[in-house]
PDB file of N, CA and C in Angstrom:
ATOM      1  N   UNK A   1      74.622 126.875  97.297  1.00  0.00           N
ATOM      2  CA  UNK A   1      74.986 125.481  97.346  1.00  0.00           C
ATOM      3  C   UNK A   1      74.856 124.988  98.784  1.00  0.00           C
ATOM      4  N   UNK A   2      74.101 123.638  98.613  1.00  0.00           N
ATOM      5  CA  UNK A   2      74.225 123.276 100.122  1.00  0.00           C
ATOM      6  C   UNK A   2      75.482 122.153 100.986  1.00  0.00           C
ATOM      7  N   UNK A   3      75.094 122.233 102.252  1.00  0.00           N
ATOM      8  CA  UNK A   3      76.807 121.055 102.191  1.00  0.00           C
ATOM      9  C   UNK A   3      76.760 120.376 101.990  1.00  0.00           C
ATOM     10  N   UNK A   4      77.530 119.777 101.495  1.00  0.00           N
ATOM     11  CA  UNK A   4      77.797 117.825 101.287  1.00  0.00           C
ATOM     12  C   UNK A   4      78.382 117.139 102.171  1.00  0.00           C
ATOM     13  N   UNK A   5      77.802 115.947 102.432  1.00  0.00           N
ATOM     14  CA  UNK A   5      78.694 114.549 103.157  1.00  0.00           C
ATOM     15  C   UNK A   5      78.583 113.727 102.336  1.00  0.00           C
ATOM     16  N   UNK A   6      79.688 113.353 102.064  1.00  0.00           N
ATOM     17  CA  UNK A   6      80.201 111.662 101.444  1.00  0.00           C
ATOM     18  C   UNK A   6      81.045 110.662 102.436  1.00  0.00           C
ATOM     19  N   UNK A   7      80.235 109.758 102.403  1.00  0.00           N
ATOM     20  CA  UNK A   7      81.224 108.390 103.008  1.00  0.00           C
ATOM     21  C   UNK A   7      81.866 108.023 101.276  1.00  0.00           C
ATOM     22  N   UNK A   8      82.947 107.643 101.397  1.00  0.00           N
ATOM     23  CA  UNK A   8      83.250 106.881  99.463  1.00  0.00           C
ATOM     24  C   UNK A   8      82.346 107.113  98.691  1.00  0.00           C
ATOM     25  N   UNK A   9      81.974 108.158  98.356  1.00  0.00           N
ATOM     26  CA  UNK A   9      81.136 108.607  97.233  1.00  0.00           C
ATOM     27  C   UNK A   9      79.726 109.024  97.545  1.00  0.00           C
ATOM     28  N   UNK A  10      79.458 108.319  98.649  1.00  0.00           N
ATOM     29  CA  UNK A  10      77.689 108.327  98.443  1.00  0.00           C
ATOM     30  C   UNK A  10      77.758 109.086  99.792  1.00  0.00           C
ATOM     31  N   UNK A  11      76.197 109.238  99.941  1.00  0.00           N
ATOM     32  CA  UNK A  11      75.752 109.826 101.236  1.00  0.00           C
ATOM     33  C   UNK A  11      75.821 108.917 102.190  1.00  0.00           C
ATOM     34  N   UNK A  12      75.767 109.280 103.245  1.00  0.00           N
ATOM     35  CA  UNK A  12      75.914 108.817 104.382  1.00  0.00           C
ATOM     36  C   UNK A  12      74.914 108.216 105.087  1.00  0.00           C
ATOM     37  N   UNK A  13      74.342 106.791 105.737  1.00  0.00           N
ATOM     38  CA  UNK A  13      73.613 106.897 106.484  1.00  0.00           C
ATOM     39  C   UNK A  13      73.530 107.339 108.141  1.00  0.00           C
ATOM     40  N   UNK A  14      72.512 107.444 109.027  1.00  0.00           N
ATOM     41  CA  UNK A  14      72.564 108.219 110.271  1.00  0.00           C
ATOM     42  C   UNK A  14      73.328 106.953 111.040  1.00  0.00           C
ATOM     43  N   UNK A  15      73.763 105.753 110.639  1.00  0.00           N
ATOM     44  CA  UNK A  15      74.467 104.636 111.422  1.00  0.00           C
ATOM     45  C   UNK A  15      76.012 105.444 111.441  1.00  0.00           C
ATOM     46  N   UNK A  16      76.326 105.857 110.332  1.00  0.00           N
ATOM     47  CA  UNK A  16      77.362 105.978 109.827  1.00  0.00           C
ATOM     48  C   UNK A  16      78.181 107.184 110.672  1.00  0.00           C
ATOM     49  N   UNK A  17      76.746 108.277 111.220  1.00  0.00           N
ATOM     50  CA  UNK A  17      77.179 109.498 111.083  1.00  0.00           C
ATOM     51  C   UNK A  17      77.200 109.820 113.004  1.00  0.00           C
ATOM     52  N   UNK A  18      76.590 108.553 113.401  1.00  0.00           N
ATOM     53  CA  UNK A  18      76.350 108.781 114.845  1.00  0.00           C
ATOM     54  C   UNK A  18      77.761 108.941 115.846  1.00  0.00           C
ATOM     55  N   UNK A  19      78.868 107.770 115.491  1.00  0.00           N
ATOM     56  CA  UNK A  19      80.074 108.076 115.729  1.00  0.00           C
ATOM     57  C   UNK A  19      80.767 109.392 116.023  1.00  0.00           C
ATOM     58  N   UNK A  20      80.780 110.048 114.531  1.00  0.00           N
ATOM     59  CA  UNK A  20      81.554 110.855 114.478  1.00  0.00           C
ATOM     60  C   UNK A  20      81.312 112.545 114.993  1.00  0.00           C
ATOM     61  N   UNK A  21      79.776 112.279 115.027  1.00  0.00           N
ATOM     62  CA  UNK A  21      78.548 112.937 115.329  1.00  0.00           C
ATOM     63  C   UNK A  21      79.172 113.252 117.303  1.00  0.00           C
ATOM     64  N   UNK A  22      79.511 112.223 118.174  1.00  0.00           N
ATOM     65  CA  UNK A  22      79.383 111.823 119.159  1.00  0.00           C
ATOM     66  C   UNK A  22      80.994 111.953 119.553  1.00  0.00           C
ATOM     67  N   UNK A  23      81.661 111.793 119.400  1.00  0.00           N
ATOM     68  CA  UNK A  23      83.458 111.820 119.233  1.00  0.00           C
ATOM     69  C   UNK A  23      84.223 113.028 118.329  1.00  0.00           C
ATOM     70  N   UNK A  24      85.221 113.514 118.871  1.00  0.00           N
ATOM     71  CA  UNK A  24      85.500 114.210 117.959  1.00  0.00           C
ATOM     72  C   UNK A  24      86.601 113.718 117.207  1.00  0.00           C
ATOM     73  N   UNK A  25      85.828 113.376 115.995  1.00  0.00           N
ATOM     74  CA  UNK A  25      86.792 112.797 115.006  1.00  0.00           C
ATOM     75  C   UNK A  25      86.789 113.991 113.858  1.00  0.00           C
ATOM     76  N   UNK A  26      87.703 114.464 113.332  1.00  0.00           N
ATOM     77  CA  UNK A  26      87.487 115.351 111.621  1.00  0.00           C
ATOM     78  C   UNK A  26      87.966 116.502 112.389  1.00  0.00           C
ATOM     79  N   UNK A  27      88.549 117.078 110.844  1.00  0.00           N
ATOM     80  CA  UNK A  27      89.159 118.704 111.329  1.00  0.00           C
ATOM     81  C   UNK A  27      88.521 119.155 110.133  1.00  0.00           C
ATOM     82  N   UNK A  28      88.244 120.794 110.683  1.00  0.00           N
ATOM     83  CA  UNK A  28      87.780 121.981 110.199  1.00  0.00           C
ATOM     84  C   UNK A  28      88.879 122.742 109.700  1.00  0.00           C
ATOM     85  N   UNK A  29      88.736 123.481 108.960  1.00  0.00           N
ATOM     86  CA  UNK A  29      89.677 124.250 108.514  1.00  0.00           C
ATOM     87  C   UNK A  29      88.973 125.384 107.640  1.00  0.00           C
ATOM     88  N   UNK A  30      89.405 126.635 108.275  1.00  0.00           N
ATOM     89  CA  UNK A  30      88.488 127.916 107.362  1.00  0.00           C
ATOM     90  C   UNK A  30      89.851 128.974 107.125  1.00  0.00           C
ATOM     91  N   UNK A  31      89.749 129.175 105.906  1.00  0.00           N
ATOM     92  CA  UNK A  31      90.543 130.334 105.451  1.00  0.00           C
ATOM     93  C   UNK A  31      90.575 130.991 104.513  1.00  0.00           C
ATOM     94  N   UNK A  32      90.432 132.309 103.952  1.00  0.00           N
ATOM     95  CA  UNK A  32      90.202 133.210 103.566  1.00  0.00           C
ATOM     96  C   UNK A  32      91.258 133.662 102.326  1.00  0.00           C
ATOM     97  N   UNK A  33      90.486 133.777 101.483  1.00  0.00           N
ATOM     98  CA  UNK A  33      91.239 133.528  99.572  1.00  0.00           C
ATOM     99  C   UNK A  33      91.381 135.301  99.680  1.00  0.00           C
ATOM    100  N   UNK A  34      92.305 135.870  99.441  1.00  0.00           N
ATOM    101  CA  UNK A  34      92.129 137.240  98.750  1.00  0.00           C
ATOM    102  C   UNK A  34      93.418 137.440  97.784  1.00  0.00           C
ATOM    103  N   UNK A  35      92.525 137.551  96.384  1.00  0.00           N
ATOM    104  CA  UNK A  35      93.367 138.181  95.623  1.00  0.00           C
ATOM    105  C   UNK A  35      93.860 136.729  94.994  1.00  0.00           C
ATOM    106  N   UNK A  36      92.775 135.581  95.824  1.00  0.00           N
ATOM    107  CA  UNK A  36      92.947 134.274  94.664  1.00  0.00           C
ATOM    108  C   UNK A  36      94.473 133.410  95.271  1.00  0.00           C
ATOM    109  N   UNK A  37      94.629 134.482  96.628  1.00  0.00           N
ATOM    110  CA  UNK A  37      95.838 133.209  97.429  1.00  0.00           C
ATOM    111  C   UNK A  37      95.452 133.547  99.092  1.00  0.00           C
ATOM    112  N   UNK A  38      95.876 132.547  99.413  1.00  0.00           N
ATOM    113  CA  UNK A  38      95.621 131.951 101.333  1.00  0.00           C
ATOM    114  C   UNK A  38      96.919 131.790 101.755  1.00  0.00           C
ATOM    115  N   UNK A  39      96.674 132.826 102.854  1.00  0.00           N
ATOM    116  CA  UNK A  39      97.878 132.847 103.584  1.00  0.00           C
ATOM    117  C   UNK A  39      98.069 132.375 104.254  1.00  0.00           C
ATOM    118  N   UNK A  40      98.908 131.286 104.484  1.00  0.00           N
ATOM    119  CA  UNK A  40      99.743 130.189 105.186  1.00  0.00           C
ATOM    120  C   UNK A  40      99.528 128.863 104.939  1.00  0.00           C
ATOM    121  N   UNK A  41      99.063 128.919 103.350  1.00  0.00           N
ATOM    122  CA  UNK A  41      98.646 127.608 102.956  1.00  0.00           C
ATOM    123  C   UNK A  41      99.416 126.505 102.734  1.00  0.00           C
ATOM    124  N   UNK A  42     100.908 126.679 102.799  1.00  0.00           N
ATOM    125  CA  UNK A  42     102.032 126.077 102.646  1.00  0.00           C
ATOM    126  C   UNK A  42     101.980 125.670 103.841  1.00  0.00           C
ATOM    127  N   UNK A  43     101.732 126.418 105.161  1.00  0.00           N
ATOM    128  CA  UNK A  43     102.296 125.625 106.649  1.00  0.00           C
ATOM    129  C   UNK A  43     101.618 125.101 107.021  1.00  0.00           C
ATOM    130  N   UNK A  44      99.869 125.035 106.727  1.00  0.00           N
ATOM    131  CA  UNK A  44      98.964 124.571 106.766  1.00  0.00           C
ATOM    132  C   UNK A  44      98.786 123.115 106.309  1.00  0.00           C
ATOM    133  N   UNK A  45      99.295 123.154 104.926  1.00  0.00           N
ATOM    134  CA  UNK A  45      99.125 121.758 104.594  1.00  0.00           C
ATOM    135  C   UNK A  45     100.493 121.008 104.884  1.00  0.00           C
ATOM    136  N   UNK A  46     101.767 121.526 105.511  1.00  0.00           N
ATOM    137  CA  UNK A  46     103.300 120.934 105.854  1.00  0.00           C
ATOM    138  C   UNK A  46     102.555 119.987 107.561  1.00  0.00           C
ATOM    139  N   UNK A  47     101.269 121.009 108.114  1.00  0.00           N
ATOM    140  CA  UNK A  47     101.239 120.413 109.187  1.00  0.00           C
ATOM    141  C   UNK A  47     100.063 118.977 109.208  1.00  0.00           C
ATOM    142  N   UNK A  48      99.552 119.266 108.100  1.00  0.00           N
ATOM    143  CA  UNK A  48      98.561 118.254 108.059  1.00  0.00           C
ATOM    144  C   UNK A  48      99.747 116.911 107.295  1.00  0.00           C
ATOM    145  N   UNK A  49     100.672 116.870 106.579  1.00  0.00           N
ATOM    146  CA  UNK A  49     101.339 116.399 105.956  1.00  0.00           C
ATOM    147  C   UNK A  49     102.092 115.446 107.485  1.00  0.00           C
ATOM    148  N   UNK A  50     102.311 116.456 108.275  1.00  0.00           N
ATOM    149  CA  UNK A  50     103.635 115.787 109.363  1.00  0.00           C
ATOM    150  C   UNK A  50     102.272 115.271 110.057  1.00  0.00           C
TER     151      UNK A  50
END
């Protein structure tokens, strides 16, 4: 599968993407499923929450 960008549904044009492209706007987040649970996914999303 390849990645996706959506602005509200659709793709994005390069007007759209130059901003964010250029600034650091957006968070990453990588974490690792074993056994079908992620550990610290509770404090993870308490901090995106606060």
């Amino acid at each position: 599968m390849l990645p996706r960008t959506e602005i509200d549904g659709r793709p994005p044009t390069a007007d759209e993407l130059l901003a964010p492209a250029l600034f650091n706007y957006g968070h990453v987040t990588v974490m690792q499923i074993r056994a079908k649970l992620v550990r610290g996914l509770d404090l993870h999303l308490a901090r995106l929450d606060s």
